[in-house]
N, C-alpha and C. Protein backbone atom coordinates (compact mmCIF):
# COMPACT_ATOMS: atom_id res chain seq x y z
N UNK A 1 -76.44 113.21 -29.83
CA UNK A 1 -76.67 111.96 -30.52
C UNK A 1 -75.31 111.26 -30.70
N UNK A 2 -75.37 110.09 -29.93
CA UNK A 2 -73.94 109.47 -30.36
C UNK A 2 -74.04 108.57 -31.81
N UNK A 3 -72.73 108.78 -32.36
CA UNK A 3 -72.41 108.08 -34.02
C UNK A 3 -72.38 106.52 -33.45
N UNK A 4 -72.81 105.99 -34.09
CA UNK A 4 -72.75 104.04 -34.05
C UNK A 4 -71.27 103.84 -35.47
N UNK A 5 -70.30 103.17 -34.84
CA UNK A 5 -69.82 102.86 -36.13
C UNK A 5 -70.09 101.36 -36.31
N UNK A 6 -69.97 101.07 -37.09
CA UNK A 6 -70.15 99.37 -37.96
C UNK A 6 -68.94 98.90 -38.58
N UNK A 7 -68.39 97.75 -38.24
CA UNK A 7 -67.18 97.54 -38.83
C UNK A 7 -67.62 96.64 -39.79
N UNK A 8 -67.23 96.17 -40.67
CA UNK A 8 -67.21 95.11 -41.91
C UNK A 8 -67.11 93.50 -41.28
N UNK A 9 -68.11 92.47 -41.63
CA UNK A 9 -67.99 91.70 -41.17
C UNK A 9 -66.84 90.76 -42.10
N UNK A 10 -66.02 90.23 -41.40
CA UNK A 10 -65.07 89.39 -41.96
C UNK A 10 -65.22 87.67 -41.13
N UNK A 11 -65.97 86.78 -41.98
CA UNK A 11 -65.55 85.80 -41.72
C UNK A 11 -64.62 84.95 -41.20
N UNK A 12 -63.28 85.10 -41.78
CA UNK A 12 -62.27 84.58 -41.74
C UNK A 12 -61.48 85.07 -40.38
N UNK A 13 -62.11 85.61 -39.88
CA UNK A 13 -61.06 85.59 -38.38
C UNK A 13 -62.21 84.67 -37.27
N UNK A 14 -63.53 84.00 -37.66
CA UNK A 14 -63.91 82.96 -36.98
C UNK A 14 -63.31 81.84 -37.43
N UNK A 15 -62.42 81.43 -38.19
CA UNK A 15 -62.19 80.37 -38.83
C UNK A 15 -60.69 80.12 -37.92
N UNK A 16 -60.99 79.09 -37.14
CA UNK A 16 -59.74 79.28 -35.96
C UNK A 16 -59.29 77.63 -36.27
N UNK A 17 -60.02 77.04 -36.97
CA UNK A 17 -59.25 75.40 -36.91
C UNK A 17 -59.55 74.80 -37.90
N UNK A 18 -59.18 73.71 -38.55
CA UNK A 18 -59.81 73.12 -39.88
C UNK A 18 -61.91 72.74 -39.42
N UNK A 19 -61.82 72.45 -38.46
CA UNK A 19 -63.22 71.93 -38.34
C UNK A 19 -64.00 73.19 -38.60
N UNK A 20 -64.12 74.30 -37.81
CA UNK A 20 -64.25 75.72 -38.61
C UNK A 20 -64.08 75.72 -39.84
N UNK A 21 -63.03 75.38 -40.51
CA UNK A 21 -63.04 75.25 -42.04
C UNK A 21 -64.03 74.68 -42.99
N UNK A 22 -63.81 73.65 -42.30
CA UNK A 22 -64.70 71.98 -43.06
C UNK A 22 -65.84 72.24 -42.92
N UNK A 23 -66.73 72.91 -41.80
CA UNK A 23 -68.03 73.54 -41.63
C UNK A 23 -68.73 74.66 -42.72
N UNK A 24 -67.45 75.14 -42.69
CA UNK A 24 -67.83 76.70 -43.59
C UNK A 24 -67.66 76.49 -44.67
N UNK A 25 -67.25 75.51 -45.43
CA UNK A 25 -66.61 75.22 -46.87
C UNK A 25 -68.16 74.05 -47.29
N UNK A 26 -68.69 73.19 -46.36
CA UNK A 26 -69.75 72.75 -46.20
C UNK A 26 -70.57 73.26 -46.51
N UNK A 27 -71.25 74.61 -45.75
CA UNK A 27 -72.01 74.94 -46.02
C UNK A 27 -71.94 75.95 -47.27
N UNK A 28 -71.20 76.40 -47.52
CA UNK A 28 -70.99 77.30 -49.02
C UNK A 28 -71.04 76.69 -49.53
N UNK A 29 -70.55 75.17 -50.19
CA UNK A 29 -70.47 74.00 -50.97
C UNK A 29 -71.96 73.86 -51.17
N UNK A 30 -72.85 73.59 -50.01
CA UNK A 30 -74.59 73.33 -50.25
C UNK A 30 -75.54 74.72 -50.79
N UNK A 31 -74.60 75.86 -50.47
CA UNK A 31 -75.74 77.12 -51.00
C UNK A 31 -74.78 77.38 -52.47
N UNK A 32 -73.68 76.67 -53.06
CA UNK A 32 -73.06 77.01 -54.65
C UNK A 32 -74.26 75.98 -55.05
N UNK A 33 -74.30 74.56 -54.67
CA UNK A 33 -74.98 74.05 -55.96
C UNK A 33 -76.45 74.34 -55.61
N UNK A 34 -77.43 74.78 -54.52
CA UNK A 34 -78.57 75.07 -54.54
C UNK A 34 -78.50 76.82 -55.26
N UNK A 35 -77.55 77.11 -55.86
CA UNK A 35 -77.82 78.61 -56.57
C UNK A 35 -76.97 78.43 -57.83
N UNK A 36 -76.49 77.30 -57.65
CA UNK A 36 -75.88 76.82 -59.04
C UNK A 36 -74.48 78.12 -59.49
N UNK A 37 -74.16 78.59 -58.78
CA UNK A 37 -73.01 79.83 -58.77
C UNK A 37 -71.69 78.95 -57.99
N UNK A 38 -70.71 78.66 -58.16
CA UNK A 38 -69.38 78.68 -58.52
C UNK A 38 -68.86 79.67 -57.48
N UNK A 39 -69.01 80.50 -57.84
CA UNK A 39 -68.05 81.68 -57.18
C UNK A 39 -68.22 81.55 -55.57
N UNK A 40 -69.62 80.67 -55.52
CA UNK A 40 -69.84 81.07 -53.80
C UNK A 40 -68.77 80.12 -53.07
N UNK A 41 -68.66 78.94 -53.79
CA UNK A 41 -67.39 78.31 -52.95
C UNK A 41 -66.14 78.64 -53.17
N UNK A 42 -65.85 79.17 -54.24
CA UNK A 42 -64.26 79.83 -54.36
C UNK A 42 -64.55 80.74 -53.64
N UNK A 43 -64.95 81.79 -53.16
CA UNK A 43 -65.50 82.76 -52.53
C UNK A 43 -64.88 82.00 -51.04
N UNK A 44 -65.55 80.96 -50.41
CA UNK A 44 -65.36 80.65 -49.07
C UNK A 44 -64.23 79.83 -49.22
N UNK A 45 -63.64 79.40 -50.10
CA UNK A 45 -62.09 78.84 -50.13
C UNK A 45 -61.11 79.85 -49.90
N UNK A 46 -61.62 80.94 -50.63
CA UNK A 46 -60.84 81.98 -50.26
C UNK A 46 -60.47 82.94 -48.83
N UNK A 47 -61.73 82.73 -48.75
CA UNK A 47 -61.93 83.23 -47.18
C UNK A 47 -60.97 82.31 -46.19
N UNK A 48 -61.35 80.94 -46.54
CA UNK A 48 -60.50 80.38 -45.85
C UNK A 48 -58.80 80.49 -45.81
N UNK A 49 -58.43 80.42 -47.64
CA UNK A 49 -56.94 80.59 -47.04
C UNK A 49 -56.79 82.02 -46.76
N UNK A 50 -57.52 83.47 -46.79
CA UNK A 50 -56.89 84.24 -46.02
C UNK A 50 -57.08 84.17 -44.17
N UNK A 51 -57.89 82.98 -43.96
CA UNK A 51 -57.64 82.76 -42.17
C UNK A 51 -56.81 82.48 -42.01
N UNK A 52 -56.13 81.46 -42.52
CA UNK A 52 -54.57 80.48 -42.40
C UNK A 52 -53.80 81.40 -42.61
N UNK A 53 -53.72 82.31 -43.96
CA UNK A 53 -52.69 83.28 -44.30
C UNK A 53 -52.35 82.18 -45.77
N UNK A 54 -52.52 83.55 -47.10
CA UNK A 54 -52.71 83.48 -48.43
C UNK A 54 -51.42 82.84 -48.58
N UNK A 55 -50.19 83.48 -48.30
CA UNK A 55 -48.75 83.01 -48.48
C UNK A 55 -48.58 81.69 -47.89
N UNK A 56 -49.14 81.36 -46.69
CA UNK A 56 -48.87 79.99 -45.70
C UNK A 56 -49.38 78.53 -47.26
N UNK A 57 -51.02 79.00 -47.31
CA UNK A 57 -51.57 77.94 -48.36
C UNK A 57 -50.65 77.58 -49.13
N UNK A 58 -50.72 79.25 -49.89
CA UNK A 58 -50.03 78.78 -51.64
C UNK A 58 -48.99 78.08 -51.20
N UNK A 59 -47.75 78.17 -50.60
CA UNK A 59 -46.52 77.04 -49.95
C UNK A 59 -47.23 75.78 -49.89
N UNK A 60 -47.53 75.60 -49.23
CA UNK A 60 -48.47 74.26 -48.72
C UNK A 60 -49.04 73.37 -49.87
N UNK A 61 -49.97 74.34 -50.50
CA UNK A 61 -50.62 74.38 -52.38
C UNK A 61 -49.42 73.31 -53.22
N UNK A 62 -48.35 74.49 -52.99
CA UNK A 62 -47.42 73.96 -53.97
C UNK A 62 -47.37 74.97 -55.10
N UNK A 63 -48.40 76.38 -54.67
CA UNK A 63 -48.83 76.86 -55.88
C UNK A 63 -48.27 78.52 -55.41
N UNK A 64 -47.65 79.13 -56.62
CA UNK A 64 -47.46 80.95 -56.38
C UNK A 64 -48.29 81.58 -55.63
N UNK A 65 -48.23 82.89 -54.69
CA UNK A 65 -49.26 83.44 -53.98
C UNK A 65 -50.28 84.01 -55.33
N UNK A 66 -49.91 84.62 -56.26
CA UNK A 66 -50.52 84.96 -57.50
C UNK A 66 -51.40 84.32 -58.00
N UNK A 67 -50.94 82.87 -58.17
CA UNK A 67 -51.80 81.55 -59.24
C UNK A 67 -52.67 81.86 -58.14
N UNK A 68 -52.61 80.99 -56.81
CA UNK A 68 -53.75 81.64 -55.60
C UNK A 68 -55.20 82.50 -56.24
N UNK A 69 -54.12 83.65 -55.92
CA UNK A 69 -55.38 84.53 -55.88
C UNK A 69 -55.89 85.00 -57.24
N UNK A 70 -55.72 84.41 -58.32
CA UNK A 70 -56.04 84.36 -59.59
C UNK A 70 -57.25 83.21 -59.71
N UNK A 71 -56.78 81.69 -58.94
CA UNK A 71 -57.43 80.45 -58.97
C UNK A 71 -58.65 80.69 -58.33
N UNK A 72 -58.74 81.66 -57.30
CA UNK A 72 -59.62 81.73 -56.43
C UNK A 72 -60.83 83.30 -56.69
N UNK A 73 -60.01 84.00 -57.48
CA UNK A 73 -60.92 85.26 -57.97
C UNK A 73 -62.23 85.00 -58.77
N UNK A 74 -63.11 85.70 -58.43
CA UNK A 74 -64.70 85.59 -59.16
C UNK A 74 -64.17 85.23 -60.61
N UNK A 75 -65.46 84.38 -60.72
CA UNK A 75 -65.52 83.78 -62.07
C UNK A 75 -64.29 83.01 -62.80
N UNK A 76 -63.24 83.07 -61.86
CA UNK A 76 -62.37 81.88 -62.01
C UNK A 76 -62.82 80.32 -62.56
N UNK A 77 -62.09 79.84 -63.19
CA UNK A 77 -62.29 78.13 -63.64
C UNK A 77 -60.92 77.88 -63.05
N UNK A 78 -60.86 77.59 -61.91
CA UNK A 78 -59.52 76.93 -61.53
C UNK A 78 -59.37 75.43 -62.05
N UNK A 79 -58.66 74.99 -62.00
CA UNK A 79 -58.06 73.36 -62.24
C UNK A 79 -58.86 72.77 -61.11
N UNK A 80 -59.03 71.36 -61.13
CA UNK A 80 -59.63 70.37 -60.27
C UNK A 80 -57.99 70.30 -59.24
N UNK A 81 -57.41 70.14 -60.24
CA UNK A 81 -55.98 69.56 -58.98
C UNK A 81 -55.41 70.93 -58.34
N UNK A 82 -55.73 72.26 -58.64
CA UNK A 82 -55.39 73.30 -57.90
C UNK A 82 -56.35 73.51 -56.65
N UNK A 83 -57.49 73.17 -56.30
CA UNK A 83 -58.86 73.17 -55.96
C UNK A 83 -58.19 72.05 -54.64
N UNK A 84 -58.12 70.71 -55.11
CA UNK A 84 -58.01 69.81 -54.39
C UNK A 84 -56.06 70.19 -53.41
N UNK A 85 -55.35 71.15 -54.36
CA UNK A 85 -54.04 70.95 -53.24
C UNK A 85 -54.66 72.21 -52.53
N UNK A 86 -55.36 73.08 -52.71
CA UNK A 86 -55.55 73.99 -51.72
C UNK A 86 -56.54 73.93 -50.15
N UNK A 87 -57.19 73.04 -50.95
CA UNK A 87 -58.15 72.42 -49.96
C UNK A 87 -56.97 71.57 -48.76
N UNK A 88 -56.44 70.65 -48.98
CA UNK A 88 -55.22 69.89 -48.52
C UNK A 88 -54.61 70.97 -47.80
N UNK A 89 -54.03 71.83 -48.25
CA UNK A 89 -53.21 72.68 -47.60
C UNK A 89 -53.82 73.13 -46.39
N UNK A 90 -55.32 73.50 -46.44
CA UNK A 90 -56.41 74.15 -45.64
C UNK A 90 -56.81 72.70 -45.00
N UNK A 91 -56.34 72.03 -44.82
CA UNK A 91 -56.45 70.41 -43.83
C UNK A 91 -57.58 70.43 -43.74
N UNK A 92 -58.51 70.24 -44.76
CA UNK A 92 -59.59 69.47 -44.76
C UNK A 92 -59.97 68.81 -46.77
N UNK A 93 -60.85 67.81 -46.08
CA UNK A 93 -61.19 66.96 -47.50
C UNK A 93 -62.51 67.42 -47.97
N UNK A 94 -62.59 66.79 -49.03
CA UNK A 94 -63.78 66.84 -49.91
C UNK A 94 -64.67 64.85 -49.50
N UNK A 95 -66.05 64.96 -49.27
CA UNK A 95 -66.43 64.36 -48.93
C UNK A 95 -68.16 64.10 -49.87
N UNK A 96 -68.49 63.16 -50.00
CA UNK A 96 -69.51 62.92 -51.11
C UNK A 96 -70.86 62.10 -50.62
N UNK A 97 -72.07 62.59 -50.55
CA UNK A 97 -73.30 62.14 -50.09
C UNK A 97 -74.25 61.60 -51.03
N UNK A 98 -75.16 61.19 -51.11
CA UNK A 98 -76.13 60.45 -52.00
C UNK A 98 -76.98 61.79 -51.78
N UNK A 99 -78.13 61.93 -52.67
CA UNK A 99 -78.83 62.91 -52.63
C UNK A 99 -79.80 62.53 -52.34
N UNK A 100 -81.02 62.94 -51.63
CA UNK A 100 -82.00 62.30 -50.64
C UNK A 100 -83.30 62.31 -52.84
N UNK A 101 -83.74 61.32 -52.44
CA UNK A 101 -84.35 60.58 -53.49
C UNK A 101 -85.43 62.38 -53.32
N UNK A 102 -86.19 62.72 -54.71
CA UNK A 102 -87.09 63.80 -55.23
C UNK A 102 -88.38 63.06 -55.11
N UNK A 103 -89.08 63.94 -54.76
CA UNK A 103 -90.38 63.24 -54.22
C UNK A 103 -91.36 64.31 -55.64
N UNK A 104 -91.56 63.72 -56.37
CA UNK A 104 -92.97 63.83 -57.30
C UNK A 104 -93.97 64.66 -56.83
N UNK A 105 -93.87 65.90 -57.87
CA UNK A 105 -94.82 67.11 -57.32
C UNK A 105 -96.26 66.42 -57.77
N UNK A 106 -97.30 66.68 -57.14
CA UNK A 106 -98.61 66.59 -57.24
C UNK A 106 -98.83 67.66 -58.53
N UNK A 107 -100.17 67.12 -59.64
CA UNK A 107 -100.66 68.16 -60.66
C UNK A 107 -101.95 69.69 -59.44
């Protein structure tokens, strides 16, 4: 009987360009507020700056490798302006949609 091994899936080594980024930060962005959890997009921010490399961001940030990975740890409340230079650093923006109008449940 041969052993199967399974390695750990890691995201962050598909993340090869900001558009990869901006995709994946997208869609974590739409499954945080449809689960109303927080953590899922710091979660994929994070992921992201360890694709780029944690030390590269925080430089970039403007911010300690520490503050980083403090700003970005579960259940974190990071700052709005720590959020927005890390994103920057990770060369992509934050972008804002109308929400498709709620259609009235039937009794």
């Amino acid at each position: 009987m041969t052993k199967t091994t399974i390695t750990p899936f890691d995201p962050a080594r598909y993340l090869q360009d900001e558009e990869d980024i901006a995709l994946f930060l997208e869609a974590a962005a739409e499954e945080a507020i449809d689960a109303n959890d927080n953590n899922i997009l710091l979660q994929a921010i994070n992921t992201a700056a360890k694709a780029r490399g944690i030390m590269q961001v925080a430089k970039d940030a403007g911010v300690s490798r520490e503050s980083l990975y403090k700003s970005l740890a579960p259940n974190a409340k990071p700052r709005f302006d720590t959020i927005t230079k890390v994103l920057h650093a990770l060369g992509v923006q934050m972008t804002f949609t109308a929400k498709p109008p709620q259609t009235a449940e039937k009794p």
